[in-house]
PDB file of N, CA and C in Angstrom:
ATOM      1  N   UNK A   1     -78.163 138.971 147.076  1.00  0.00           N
ATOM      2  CA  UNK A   1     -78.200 137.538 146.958  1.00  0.00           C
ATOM      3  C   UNK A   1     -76.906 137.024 146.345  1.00  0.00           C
ATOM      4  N   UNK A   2     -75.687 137.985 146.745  1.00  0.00           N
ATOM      5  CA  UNK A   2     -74.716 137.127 146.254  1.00  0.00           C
ATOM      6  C   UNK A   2     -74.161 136.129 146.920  1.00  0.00           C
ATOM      7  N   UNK A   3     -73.772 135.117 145.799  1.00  0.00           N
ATOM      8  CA  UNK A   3     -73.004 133.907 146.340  1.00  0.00           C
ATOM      9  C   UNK A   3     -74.019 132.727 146.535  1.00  0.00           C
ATOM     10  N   UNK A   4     -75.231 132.888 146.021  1.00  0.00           N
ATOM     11  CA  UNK A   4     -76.649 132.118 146.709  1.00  0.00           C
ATOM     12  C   UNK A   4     -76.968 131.708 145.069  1.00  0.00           C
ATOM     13  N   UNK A   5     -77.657 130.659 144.537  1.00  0.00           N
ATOM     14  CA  UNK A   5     -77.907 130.086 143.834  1.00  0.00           C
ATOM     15  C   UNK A   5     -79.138 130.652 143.477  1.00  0.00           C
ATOM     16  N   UNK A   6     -79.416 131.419 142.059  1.00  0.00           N
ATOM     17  CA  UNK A   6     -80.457 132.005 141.658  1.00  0.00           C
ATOM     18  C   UNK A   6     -81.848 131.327 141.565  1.00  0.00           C
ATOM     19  N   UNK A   7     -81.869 130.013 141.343  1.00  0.00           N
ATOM     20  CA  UNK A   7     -82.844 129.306 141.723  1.00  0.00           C
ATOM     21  C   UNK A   7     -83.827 129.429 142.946  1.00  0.00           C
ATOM     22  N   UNK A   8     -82.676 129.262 143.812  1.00  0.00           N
ATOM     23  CA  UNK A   8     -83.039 129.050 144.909  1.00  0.00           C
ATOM     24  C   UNK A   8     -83.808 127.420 145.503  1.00  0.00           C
ATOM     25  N   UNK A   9     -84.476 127.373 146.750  1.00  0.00           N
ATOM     26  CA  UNK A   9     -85.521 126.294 146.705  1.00  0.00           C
ATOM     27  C   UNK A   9     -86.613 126.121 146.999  1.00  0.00           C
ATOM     28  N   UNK A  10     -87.409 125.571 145.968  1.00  0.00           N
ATOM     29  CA  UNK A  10     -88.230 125.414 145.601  1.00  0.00           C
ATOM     30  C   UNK A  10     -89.175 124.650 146.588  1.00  0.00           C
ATOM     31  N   UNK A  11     -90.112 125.419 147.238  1.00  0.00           N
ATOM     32  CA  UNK A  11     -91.472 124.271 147.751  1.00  0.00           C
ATOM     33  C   UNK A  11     -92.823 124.302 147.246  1.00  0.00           C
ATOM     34  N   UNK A  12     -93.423 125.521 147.024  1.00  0.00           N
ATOM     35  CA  UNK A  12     -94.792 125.067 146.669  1.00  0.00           C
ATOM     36  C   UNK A  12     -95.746 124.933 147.688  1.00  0.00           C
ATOM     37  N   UNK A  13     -95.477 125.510 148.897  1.00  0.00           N
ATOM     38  CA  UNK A  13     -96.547 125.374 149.735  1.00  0.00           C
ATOM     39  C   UNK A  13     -97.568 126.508 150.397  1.00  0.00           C
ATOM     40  N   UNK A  14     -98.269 125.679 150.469  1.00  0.00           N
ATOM     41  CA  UNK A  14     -99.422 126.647 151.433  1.00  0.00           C
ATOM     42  C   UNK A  14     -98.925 127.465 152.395  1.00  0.00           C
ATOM     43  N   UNK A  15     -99.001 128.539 152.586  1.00  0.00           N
ATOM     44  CA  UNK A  15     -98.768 129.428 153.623  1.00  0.00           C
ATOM     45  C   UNK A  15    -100.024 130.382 154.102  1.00  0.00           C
ATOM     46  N   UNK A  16    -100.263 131.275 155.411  1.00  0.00           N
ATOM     47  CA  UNK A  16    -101.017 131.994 155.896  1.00  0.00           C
ATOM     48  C   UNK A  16    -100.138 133.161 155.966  1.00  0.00           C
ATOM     49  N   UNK A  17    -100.759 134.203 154.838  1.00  0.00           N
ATOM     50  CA  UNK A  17    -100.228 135.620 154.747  1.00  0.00           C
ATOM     51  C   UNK A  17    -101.322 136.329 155.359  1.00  0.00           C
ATOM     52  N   UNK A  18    -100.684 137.590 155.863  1.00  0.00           N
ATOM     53  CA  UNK A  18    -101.033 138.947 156.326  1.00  0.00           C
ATOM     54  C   UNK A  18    -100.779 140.054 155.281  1.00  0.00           C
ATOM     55  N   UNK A  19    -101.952 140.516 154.831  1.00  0.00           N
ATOM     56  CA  UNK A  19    -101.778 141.840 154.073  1.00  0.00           C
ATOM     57  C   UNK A  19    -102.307 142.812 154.505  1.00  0.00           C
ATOM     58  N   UNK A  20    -101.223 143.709 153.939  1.00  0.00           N
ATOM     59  CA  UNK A  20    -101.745 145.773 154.045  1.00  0.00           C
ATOM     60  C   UNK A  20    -102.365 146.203 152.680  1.00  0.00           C
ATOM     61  N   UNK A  21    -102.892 146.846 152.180  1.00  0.00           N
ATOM     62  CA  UNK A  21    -103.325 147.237 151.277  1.00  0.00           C
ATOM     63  C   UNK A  21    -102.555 146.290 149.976  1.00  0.00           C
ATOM     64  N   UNK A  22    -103.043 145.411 150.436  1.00  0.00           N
ATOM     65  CA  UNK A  22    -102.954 143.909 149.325  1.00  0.00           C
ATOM     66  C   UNK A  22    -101.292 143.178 149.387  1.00  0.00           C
ATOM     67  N   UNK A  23    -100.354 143.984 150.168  1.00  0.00           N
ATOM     68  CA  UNK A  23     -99.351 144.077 150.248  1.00  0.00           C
ATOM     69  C   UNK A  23     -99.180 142.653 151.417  1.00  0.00           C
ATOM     70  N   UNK A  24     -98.106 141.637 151.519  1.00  0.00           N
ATOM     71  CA  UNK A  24     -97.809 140.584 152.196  1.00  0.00           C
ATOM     72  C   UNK A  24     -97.102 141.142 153.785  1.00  0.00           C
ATOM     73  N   UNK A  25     -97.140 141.373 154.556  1.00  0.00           N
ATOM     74  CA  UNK A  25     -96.445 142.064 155.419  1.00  0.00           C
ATOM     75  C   UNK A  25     -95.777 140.953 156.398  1.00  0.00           C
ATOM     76  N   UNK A  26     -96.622 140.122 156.905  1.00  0.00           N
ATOM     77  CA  UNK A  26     -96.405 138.466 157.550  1.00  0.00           C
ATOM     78  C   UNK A  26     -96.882 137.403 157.182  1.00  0.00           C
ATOM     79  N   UNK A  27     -96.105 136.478 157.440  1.00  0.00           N
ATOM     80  CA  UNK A  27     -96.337 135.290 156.678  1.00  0.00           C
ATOM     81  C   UNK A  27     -96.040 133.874 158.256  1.00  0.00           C
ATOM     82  N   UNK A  28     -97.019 133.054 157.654  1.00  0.00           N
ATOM     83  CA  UNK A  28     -96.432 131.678 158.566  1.00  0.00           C
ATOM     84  C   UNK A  28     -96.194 130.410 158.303  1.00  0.00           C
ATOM     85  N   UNK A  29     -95.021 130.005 158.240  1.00  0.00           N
ATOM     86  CA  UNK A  29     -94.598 128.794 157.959  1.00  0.00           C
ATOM     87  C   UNK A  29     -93.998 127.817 158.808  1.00  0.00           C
ATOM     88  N   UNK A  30     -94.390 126.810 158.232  1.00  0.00           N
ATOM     89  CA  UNK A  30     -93.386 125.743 159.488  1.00  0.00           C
ATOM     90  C   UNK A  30     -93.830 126.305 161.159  1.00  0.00           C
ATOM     91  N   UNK A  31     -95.034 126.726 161.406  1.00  0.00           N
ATOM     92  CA  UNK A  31     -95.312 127.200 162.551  1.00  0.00           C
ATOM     93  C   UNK A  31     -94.673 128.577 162.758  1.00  0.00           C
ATOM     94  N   UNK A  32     -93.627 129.069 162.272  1.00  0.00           N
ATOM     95  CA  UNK A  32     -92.783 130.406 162.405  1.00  0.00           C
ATOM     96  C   UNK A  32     -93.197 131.523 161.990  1.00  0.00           C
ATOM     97  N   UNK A  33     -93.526 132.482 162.871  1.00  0.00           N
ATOM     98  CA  UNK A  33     -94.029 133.657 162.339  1.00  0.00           C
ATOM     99  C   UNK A  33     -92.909 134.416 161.098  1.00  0.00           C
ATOM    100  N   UNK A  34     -92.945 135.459 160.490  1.00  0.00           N
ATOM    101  CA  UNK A  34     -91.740 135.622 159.217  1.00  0.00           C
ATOM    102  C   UNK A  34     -92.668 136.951 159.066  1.00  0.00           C
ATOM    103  N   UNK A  35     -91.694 138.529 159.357  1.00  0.00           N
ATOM    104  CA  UNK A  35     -91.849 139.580 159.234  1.00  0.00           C
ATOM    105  C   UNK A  35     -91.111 139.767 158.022  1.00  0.00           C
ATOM    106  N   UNK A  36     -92.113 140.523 157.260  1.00  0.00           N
ATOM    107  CA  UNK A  36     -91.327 141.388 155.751  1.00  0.00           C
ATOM    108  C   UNK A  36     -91.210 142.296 156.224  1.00  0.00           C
ATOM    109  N   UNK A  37     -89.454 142.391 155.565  1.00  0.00           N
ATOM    110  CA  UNK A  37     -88.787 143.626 156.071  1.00  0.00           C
ATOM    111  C   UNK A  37     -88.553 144.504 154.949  1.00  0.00           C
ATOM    112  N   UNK A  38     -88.994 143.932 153.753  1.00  0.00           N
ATOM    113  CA  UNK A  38     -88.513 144.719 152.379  1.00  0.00           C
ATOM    114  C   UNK A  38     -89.025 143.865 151.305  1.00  0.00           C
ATOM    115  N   UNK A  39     -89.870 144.738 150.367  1.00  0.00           N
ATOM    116  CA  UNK A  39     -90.202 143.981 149.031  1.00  0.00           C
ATOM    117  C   UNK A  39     -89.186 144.171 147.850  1.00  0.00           C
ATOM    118  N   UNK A  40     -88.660 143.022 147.794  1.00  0.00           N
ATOM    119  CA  UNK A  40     -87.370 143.228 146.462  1.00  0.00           C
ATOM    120  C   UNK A  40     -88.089 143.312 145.385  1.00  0.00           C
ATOM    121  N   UNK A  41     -89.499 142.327 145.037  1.00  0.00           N
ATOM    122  CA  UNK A  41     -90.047 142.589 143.501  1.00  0.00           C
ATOM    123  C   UNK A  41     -91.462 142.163 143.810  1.00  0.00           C
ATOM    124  N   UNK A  42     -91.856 143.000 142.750  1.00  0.00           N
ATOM    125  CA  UNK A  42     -93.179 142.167 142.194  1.00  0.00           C
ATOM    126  C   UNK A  42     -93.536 141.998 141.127  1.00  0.00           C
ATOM    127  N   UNK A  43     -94.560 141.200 140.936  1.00  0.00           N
ATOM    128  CA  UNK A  43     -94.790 140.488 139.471  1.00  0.00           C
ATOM    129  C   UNK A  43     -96.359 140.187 139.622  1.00  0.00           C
ATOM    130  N   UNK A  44     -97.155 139.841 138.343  1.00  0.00           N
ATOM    131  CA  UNK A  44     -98.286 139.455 137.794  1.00  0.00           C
ATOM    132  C   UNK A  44     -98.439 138.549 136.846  1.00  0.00           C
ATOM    133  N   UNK A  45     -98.455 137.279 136.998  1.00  0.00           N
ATOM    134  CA  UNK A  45     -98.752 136.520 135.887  1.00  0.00           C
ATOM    135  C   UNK A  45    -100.307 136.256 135.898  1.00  0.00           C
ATOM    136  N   UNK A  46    -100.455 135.736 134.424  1.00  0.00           N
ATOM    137  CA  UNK A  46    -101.781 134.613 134.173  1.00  0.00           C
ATOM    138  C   UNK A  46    -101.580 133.333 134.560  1.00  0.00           C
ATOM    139  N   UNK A  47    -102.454 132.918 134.705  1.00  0.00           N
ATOM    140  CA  UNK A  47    -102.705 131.239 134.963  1.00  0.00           C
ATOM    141  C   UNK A  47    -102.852 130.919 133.851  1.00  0.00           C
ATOM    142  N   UNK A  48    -102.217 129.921 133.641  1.00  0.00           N
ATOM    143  CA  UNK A  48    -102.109 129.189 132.355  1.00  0.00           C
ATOM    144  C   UNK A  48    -103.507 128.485 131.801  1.00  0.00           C
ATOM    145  N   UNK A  49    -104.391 128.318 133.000  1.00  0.00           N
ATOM    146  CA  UNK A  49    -105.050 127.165 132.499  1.00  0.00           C
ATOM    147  C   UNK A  49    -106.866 128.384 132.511  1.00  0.00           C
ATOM    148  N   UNK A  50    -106.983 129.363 132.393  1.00  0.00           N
ATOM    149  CA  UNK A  50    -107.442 130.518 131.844  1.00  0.00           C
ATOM    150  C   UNK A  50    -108.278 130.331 130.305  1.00  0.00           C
ATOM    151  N   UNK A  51    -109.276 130.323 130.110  1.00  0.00           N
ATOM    152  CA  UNK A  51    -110.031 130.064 128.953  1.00  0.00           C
ATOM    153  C   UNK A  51    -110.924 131.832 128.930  1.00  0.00           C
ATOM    154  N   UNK A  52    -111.040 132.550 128.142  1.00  0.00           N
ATOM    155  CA  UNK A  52    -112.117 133.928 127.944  1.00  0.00           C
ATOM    156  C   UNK A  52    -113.499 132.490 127.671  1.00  0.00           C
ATOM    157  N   UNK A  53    -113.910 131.688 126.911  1.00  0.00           N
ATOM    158  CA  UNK A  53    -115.062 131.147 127.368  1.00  0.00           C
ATOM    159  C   UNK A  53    -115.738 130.628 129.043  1.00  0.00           C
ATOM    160  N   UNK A  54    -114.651 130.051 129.338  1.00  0.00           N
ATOM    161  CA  UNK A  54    -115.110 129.486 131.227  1.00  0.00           C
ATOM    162  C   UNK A  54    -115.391 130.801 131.952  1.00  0.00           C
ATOM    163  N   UNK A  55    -114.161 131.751 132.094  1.00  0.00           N
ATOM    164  CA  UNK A  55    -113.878 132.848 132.997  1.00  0.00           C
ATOM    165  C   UNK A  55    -113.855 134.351 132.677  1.00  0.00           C
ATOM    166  N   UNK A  56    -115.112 134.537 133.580  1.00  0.00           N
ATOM    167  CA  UNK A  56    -115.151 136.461 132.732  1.00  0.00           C
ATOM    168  C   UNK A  56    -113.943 136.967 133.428  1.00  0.00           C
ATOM    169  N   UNK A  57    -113.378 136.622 134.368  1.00  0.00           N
ATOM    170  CA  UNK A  57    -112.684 137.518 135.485  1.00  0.00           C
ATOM    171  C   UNK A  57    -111.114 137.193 134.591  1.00  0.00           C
ATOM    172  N   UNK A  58    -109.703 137.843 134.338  1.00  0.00           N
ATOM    173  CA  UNK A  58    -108.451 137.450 134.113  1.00  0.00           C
ATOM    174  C   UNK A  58    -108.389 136.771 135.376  1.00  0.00           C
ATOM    175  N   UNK A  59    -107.774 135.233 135.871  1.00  0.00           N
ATOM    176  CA  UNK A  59    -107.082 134.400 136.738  1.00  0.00           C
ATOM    177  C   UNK A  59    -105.626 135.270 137.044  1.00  0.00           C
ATOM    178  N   UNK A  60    -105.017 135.598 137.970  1.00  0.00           N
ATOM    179  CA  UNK A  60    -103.845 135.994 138.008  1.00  0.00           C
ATOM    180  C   UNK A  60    -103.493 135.966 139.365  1.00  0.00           C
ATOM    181  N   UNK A  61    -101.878 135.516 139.454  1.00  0.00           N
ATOM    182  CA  UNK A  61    -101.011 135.300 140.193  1.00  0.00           C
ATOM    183  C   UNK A  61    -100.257 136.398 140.468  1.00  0.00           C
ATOM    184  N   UNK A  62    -100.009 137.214 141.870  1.00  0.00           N
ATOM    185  CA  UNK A  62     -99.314 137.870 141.883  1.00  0.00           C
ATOM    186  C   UNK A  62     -97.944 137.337 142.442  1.00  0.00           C
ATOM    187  N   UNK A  63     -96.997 137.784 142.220  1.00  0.00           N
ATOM    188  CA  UNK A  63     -95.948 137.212 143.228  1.00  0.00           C
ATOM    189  C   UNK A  63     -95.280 138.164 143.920  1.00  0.00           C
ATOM    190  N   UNK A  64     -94.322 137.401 144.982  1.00  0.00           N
ATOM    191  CA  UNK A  64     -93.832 139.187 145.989  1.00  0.00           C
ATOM    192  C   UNK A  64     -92.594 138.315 146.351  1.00  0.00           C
ATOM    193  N   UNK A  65     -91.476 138.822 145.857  1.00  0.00           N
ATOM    194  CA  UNK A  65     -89.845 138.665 146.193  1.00  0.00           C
ATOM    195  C   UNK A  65     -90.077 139.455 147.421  1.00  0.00           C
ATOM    196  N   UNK A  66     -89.553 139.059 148.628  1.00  0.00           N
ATOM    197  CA  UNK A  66     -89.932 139.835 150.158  1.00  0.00           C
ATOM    198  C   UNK A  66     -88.248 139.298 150.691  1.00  0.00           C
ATOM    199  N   UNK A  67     -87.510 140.087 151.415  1.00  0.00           N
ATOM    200  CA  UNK A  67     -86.795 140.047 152.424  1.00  0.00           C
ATOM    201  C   UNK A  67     -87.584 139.832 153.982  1.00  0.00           C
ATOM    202  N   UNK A  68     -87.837 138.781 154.563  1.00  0.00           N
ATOM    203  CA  UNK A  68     -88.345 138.241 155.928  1.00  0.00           C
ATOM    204  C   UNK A  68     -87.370 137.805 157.013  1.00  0.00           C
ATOM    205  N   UNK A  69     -88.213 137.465 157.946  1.00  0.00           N
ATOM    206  CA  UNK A  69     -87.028 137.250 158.997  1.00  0.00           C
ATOM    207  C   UNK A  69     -87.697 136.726 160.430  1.00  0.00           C
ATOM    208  N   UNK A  70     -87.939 135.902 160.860  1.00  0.00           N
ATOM    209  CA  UNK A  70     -88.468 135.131 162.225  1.00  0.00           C
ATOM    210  C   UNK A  70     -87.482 135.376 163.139  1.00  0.00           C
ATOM    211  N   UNK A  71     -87.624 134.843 164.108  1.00  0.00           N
ATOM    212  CA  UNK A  71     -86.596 134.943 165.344  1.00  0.00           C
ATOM    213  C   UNK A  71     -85.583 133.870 164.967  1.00  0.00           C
ATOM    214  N   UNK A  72     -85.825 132.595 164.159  1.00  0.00           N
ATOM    215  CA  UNK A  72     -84.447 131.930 164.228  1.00  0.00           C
ATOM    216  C   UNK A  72     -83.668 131.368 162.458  1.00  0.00           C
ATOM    217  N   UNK A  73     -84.839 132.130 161.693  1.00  0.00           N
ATOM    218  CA  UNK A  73     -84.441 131.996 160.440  1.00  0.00           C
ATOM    219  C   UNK A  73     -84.519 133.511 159.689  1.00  0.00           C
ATOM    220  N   UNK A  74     -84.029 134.084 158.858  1.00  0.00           N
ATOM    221  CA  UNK A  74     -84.309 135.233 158.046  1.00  0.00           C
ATOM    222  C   UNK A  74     -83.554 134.982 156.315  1.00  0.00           C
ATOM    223  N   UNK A  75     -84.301 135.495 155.033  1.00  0.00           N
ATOM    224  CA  UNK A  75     -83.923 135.435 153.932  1.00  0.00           C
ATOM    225  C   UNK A  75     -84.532 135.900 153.106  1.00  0.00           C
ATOM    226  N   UNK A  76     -84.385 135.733 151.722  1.00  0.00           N
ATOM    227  CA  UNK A  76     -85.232 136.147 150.638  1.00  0.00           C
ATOM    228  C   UNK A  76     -86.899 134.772 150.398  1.00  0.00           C
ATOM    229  N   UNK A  77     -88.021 135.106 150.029  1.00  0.00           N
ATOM    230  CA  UNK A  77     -88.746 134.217 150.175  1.00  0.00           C
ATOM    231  C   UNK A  77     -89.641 135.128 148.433  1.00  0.00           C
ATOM    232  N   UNK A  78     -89.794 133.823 147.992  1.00  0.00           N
ATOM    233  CA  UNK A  78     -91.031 133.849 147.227  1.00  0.00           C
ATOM    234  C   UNK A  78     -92.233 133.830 147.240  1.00  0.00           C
ATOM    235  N   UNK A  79     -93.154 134.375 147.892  1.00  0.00           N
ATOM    236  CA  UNK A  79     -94.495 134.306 147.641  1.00  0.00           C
ATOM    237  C   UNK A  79     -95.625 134.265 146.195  1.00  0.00           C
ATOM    238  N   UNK A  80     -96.275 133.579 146.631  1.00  0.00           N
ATOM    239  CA  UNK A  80     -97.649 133.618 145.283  1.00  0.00           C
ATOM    240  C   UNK A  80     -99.441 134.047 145.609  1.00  0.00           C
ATOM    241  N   UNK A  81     -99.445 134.586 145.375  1.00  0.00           N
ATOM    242  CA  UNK A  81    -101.317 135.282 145.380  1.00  0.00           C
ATOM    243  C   UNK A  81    -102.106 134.603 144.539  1.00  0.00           C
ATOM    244  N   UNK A  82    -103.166 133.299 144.781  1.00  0.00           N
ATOM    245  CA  UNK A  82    -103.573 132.940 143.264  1.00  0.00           C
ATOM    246  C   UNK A  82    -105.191 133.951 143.324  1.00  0.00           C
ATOM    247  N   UNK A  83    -105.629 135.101 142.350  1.00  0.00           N
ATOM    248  CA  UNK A  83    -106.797 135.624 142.661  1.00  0.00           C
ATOM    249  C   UNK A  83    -107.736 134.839 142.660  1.00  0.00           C
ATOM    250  N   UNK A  84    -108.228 133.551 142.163  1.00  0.00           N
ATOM    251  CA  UNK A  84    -109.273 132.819 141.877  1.00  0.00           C
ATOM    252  C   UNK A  84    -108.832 132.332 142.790  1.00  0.00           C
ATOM    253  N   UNK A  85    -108.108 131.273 143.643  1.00  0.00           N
ATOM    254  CA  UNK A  85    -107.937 130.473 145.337  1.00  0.00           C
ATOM    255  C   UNK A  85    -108.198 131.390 146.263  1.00  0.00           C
ATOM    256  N   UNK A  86    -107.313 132.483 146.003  1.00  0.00           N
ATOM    257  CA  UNK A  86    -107.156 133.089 147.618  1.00  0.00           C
ATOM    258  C   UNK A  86    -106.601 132.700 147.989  1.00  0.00           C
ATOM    259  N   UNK A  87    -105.470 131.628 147.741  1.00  0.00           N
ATOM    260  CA  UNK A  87    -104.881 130.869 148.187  1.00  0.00           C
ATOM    261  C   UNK A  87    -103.143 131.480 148.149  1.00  0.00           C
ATOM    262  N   UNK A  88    -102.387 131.386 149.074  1.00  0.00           N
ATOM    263  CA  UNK A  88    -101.194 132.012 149.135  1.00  0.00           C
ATOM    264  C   UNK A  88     -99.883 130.840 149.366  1.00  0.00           C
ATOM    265  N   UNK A  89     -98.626 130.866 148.389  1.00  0.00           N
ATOM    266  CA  UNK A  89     -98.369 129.503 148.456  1.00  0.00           C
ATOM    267  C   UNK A  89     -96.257 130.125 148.729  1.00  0.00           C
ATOM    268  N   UNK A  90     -95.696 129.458 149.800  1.00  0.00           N
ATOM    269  CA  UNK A  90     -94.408 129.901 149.371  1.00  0.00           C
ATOM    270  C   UNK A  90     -93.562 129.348 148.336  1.00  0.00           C
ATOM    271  N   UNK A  91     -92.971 129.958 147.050  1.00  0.00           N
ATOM    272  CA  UNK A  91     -92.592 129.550 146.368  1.00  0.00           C
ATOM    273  C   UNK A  91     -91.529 128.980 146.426  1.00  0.00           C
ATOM    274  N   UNK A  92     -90.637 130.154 146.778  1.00  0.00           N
ATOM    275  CA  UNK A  92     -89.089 129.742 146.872  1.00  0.00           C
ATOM    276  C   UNK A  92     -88.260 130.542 148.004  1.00  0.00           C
ATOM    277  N   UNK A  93     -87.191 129.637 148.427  1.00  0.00           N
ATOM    278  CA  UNK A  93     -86.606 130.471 149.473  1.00  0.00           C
ATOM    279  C   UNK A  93     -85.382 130.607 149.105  1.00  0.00           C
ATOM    280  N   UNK A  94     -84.235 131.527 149.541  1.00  0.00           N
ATOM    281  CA  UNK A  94     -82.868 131.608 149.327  1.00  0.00           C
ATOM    282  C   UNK A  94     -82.572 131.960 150.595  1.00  0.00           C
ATOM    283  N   UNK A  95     -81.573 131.318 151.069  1.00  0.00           N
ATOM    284  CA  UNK A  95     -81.120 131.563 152.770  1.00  0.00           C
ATOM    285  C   UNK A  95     -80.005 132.673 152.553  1.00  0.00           C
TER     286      UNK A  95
END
């Protein structure tokens, strides 16, 4: 990712992932299919908003730094796992 702004940018959206043994393998955005070609990282956070009175279960977010690639776009992409949604959201992209 050199020369690319560590940030990156930021969306926050809903996406439809494909997993392997919990693993993100495809993803679809903007209508575009997006093959992972390589997991750069992963991570586990809590959800912030997590009480031990409300919730027996830990809330947690996984995330997956993925190298992807469609037929007319390819880059680094952020993904998010929320375990309580099920819900899968793209975080951030770096072209």
């Amino acid at each position: 990712m050199r020369g690319v702004s560590p940030v990156g940018h930021v969306y926050g959206v809903p996406v439809a992932v494909t997993e392997h043994e919990g693993r993100p393998v495809r993803f679809v955005w903007e209508r575009r299919v997006y093959n992972v070609r390589h997991i750069v990282d992963h991570w586990i956070t809590l959800r912030s908003d997590w009480s031990p009175e409300v919730q027996e279960h830990l809330p947690q977010r996984a995330h997956w730094r993925v190298e992807a690639g469609s037929t007319v776009a390819s880059g680094v992409y952020e993904l998010r796992h929320d375990s309580t949604s099920g819900e899968w959201l793209l975080a951030r992209v770096w072209d």
